[in-house]
Every structure is written in structure tokens, then in C-alpha cells.
PDB file of N, CA and C in Angstrom:
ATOM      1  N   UNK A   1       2.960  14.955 -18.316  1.00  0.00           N
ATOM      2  CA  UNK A   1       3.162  14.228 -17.074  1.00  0.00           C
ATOM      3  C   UNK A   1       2.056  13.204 -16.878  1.00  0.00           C
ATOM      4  N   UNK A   2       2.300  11.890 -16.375  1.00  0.00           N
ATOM      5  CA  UNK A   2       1.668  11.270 -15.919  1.00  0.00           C
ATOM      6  C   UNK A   2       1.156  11.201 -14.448  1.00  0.00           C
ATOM      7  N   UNK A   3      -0.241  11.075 -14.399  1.00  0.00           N
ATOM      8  CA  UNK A   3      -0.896  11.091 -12.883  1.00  0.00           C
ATOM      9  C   UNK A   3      -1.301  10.312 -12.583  1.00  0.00           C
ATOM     10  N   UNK A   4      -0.926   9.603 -11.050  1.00  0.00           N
ATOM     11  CA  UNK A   4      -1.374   8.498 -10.608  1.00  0.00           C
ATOM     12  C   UNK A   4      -1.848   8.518  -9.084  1.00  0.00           C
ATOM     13  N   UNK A   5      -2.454   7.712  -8.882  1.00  0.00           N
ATOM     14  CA  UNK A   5      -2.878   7.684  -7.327  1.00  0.00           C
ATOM     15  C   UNK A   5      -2.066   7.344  -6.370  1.00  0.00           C
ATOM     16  N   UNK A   6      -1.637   8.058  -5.156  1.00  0.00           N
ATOM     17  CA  UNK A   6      -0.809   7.990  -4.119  1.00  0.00           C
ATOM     18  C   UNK A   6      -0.777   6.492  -3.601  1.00  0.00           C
ATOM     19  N   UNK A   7      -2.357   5.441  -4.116  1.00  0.00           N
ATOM     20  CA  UNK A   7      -1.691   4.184  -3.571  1.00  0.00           C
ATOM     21  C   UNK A   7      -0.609   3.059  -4.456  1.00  0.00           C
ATOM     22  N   UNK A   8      -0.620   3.735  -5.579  1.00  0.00           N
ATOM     23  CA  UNK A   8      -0.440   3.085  -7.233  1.00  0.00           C
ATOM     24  C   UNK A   8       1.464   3.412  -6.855  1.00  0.00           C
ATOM     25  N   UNK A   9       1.909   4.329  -6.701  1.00  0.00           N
ATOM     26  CA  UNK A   9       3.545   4.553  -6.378  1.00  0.00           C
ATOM     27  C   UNK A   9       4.209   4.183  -5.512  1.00  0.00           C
ATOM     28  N   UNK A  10       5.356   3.294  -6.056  1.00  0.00           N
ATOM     29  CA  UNK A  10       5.993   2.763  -5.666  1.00  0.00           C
ATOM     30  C   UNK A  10       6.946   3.261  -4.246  1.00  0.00           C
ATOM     31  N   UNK A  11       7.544   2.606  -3.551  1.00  0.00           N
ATOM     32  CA  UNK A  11       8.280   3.371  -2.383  1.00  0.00           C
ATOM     33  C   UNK A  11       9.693   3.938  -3.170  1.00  0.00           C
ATOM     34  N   UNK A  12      10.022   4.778  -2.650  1.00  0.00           N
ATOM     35  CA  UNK A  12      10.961   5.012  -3.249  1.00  0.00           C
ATOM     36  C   UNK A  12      11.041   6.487  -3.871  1.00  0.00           C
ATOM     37  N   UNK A  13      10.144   6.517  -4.383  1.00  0.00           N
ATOM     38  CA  UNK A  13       9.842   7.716  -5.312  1.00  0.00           C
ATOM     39  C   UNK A  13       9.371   8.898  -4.736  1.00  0.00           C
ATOM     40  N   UNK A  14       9.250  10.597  -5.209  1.00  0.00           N
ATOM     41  CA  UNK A  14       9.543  11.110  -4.746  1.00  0.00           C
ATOM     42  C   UNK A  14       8.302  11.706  -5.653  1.00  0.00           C
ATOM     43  N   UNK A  15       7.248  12.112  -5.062  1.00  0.00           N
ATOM     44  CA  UNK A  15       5.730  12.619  -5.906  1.00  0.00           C
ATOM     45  C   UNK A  15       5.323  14.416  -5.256  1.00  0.00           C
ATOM     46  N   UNK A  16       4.486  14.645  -6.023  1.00  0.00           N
ATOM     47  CA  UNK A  16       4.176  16.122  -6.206  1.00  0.00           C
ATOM     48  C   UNK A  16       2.635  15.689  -5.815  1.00  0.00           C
ATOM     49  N   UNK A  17       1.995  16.569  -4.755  1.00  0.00           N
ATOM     50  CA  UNK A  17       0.361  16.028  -4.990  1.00  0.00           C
ATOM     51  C   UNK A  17      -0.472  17.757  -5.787  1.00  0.00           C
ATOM     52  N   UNK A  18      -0.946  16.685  -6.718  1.00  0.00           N
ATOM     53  CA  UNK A  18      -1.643  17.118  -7.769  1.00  0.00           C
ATOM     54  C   UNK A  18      -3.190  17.356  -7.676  1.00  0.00           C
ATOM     55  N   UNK A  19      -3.924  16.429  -7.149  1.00  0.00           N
ATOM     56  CA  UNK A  19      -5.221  16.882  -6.602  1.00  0.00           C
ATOM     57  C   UNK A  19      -5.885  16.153  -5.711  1.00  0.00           C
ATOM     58  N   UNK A  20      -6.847  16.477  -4.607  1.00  0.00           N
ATOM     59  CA  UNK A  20      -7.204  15.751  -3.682  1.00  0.00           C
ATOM     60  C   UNK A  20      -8.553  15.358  -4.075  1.00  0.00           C
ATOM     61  N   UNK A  21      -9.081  14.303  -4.616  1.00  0.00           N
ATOM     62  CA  UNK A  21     -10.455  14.190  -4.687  1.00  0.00           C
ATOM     63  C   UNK A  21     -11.467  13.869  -3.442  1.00  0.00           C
ATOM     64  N   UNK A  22     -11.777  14.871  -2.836  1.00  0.00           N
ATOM     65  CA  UNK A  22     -12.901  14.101  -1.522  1.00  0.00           C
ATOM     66  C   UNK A  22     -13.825  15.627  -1.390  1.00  0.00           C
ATOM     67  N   UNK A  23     -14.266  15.527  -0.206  1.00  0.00           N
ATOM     68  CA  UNK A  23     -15.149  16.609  -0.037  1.00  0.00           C
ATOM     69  C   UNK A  23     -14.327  17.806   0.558  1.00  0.00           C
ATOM     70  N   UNK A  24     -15.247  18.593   1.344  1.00  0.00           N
ATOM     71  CA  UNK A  24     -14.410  19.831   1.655  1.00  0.00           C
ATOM     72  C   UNK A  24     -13.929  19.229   3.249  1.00  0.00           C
ATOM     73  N   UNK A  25     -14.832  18.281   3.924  1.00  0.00           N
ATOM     74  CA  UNK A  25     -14.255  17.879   5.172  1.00  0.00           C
ATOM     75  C   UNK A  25     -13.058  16.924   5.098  1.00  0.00           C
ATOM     76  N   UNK A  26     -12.904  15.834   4.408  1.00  0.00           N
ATOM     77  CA  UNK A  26     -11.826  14.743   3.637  1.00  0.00           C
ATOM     78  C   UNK A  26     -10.594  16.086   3.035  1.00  0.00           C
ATOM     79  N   UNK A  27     -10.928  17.007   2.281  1.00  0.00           N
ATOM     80  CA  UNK A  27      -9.194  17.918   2.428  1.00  0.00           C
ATOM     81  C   UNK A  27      -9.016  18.698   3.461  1.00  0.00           C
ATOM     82  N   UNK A  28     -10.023  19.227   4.771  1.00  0.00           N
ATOM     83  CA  UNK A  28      -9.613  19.398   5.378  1.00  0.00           C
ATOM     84  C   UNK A  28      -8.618  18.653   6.577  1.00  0.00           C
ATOM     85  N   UNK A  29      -9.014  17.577   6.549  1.00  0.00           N
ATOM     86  CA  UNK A  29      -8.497  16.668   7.082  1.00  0.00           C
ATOM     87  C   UNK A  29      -7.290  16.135   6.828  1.00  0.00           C
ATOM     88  N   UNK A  30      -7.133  16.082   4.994  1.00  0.00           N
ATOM     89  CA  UNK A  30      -5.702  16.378   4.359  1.00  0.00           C
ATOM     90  C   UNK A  30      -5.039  17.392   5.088  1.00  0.00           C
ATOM     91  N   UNK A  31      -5.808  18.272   4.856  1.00  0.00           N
ATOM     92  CA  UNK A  31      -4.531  19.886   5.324  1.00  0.00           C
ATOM     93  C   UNK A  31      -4.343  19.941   6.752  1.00  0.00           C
ATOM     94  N   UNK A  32      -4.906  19.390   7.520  1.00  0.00           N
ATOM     95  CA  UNK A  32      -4.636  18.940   8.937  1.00  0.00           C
ATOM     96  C   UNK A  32      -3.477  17.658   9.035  1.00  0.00           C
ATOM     97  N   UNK A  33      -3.234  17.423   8.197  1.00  0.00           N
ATOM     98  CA  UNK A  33      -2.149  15.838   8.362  1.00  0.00           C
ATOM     99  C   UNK A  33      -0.638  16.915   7.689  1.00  0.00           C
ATOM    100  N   UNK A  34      -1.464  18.189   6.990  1.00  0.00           N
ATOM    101  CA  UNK A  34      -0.034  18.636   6.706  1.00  0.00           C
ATOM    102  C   UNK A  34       0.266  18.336   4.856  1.00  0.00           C
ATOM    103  N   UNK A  35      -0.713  18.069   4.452  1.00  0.00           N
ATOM    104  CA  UNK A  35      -0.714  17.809   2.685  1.00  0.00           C
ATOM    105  C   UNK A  35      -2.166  18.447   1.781  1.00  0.00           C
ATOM    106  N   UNK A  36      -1.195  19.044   1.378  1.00  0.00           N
ATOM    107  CA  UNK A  36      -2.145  19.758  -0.033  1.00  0.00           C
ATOM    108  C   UNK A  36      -1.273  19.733  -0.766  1.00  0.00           C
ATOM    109  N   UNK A  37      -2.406  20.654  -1.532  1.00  0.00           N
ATOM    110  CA  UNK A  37      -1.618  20.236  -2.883  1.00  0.00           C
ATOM    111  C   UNK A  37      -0.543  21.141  -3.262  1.00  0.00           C
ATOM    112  N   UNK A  38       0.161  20.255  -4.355  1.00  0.00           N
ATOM    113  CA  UNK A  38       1.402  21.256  -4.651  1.00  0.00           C
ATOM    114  C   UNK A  38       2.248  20.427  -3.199  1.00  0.00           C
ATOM    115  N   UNK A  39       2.588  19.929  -2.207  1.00  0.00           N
ATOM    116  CA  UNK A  39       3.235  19.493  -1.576  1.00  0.00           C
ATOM    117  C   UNK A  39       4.170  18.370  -2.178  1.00  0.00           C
ATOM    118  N   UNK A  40       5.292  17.987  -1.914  1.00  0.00           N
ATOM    119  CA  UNK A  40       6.410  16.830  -2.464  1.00  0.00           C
ATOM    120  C   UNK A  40       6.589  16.298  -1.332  1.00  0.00           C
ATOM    121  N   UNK A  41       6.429  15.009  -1.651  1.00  0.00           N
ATOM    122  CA  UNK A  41       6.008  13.747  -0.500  1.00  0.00           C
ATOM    123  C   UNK A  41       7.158  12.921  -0.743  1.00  0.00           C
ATOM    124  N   UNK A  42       7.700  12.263   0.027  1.00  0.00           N
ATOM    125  CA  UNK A  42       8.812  10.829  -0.153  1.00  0.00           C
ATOM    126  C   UNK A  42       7.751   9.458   0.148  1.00  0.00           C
ATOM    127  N   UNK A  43       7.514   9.072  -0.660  1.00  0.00           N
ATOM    128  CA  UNK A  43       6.645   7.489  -0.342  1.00  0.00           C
ATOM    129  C   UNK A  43       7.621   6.665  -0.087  1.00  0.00           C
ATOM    130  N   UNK A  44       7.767   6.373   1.387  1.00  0.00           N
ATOM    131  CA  UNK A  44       8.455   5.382   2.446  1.00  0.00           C
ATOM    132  C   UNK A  44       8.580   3.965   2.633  1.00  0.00           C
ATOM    133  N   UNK A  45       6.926   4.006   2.189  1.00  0.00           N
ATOM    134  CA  UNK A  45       6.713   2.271   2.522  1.00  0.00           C
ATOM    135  C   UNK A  45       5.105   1.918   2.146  1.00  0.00           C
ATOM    136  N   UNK A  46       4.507   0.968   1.693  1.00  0.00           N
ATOM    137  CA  UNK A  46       3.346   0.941   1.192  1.00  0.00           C
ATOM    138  C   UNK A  46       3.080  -1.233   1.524  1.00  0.00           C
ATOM    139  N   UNK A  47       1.486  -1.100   1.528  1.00  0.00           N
ATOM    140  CA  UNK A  47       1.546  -1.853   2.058  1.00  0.00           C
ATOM    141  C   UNK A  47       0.037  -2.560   1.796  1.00  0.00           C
ATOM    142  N   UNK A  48       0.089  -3.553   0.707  1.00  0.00           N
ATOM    143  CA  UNK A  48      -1.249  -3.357  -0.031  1.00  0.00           C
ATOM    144  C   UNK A  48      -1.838  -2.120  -0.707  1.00  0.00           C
ATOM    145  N   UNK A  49      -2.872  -1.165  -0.267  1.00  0.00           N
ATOM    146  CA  UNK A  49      -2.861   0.256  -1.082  1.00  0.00           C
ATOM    147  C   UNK A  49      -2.382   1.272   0.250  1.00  0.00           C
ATOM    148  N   UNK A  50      -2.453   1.067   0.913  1.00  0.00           N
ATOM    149  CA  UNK A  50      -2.048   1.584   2.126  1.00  0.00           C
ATOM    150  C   UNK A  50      -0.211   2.549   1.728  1.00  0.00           C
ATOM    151  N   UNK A  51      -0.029   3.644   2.500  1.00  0.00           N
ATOM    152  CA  UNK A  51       0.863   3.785   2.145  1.00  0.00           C
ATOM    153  C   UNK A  51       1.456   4.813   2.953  1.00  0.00           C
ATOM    154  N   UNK A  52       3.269   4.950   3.257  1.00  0.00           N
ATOM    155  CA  UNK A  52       2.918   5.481   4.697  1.00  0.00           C
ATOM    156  C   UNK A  52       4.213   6.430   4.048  1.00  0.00           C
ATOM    157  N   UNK A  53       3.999   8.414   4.069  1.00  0.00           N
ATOM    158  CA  UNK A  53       4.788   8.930   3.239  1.00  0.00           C
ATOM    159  C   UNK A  53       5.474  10.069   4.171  1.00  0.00           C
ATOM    160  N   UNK A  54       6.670  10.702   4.000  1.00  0.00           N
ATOM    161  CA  UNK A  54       6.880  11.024   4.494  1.00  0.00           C
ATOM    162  C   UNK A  54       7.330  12.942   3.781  1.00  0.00           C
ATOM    163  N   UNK A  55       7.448  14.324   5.040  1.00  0.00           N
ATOM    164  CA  UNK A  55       7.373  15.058   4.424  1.00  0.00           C
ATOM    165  C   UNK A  55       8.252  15.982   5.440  1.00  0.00           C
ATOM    166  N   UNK A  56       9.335  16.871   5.255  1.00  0.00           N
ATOM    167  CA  UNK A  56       9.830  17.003   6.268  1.00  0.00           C
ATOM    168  C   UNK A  56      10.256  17.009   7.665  1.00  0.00           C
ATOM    169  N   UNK A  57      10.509  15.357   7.500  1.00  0.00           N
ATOM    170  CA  UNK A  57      10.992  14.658   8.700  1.00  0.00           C
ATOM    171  C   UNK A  57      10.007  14.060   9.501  1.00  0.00           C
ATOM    172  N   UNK A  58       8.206  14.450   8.950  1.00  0.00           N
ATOM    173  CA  UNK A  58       7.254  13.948   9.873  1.00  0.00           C
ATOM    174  C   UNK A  58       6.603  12.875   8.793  1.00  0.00           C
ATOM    175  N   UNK A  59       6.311  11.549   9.227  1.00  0.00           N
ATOM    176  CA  UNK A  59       5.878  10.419   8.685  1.00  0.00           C
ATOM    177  C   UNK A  59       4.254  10.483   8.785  1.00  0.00           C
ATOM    178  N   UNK A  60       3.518  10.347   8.077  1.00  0.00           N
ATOM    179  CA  UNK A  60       2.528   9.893   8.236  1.00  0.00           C
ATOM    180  C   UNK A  60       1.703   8.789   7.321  1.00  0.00           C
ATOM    181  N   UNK A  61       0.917   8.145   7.743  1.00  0.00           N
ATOM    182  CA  UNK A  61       0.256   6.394   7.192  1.00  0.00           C
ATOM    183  C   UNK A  61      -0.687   7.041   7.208  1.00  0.00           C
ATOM    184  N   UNK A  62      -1.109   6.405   5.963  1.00  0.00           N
ATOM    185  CA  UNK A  62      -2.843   6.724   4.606  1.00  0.00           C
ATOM    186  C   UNK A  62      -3.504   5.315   4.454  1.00  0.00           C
ATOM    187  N   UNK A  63      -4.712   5.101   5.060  1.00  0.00           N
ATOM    188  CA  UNK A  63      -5.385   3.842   4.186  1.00  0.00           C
ATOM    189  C   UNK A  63      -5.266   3.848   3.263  1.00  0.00           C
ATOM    190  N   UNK A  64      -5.492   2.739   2.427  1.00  0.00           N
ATOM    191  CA  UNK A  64      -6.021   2.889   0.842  1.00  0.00           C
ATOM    192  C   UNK A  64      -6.677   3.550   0.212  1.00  0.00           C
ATOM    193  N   UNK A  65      -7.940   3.918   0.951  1.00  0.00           N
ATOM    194  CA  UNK A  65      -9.039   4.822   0.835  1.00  0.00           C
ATOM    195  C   UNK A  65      -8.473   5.809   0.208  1.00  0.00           C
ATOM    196  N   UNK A  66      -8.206   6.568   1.516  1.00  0.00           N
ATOM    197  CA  UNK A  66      -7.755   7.683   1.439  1.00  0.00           C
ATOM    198  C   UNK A  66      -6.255   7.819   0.617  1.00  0.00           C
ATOM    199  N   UNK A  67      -5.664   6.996   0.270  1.00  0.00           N
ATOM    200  CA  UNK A  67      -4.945   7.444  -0.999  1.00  0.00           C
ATOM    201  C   UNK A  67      -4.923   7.140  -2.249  1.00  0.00           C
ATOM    202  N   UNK A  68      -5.911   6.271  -2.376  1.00  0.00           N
ATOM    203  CA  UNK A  68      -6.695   6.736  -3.880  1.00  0.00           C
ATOM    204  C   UNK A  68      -6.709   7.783  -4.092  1.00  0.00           C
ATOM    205  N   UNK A  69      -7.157   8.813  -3.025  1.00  0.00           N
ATOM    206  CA  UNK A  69      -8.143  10.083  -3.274  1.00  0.00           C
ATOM    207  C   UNK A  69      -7.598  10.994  -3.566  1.00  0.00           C
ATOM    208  N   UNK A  70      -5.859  10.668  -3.771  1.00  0.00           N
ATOM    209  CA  UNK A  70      -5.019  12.025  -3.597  1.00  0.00           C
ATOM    210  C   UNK A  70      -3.980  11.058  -4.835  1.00  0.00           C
ATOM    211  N   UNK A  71      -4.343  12.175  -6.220  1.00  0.00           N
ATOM    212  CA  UNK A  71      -3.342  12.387  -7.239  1.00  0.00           C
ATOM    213  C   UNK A  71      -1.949  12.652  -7.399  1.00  0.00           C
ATOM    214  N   UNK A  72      -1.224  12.368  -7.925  1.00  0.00           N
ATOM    215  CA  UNK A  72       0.200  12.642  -7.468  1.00  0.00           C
ATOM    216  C   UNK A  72       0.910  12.683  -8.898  1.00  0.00           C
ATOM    217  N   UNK A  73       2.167  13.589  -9.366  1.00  0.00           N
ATOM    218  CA  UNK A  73       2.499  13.047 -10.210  1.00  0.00           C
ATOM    219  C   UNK A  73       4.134  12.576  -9.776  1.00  0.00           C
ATOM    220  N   UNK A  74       4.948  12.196  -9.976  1.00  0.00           N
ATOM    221  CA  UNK A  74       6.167  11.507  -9.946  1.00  0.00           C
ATOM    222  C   UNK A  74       7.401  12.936 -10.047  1.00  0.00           C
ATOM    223  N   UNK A  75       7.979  12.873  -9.295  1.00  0.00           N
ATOM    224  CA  UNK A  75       9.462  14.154  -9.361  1.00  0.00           C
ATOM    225  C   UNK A  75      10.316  13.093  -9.640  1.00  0.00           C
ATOM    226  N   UNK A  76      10.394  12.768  -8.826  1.00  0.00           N
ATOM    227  CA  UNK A  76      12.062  11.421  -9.119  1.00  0.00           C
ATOM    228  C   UNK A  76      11.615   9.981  -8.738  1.00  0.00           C
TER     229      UNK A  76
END
């Protein structure tokens, strides 16, 4: 499998997150938005690296930053 960064995928596609690179406060903050890992995300809409994904029925928007930081690999 190929791994890429949550800002690098296209809309459309349908990703697995694979690993969160930040500290222990940056994934908590992940797991407070509702994403860890092992979660399957729908990427909605993106916007420069910015990217705004969605996960049973609740949407949420990622700076760039912050989705660099989170690995993903591709389902569909």
C-alpha cells in the first residue's frame, strides 16, 4: 500500500488513517475532532493543503498543517 498525507488526496476518495504524526497533545486533539487511527474518512473538498473530510455524517475542516500530520492510505 501506498501512504500519503491527508493534504496530498484528492476529493473524492475514500482513505484509512494510518498514522498521526504530532505530539501527545496534537492526537489528542485528533481524537477530540473524532479521528484516529484506523478510522475511514470521505475527503469532501480540499483547498490548497487544507482539507475538509467527512466521517459519519459529521464534517470537519483541517489546515494544512495539521493534515500533513495525519497519514492515510487510499480504500477507494
Amino acid at each position: 500500500m501506498e501512504f500519503q498525507a491527508l493534504s496530498e488526496v484528492r476529493p473524492g476518495h475514500r482513505v484509512r488513517l494510518v498514522s498521526i504524526n504530532g505530539g501527545r497533545r496534537f492526537t489528542r486533539r485528533m481524537l477530540s475532532l473524532g479521528l484516529s487511527v484506523g478510522n475511514e474518512l470521505d475527503v469532501l473538498h480540499r483547498r490548497g493543503r487544507g482539507v475538509v473530510v467527512g466521517k459519519d455524517g459529521n464534517r470537519v475542516a483541517l489546515g494544512g498543517n495539521v493534515a500533513e500530520k495525519l497519514l492515510t492510505e487510499v480504500v477507494r
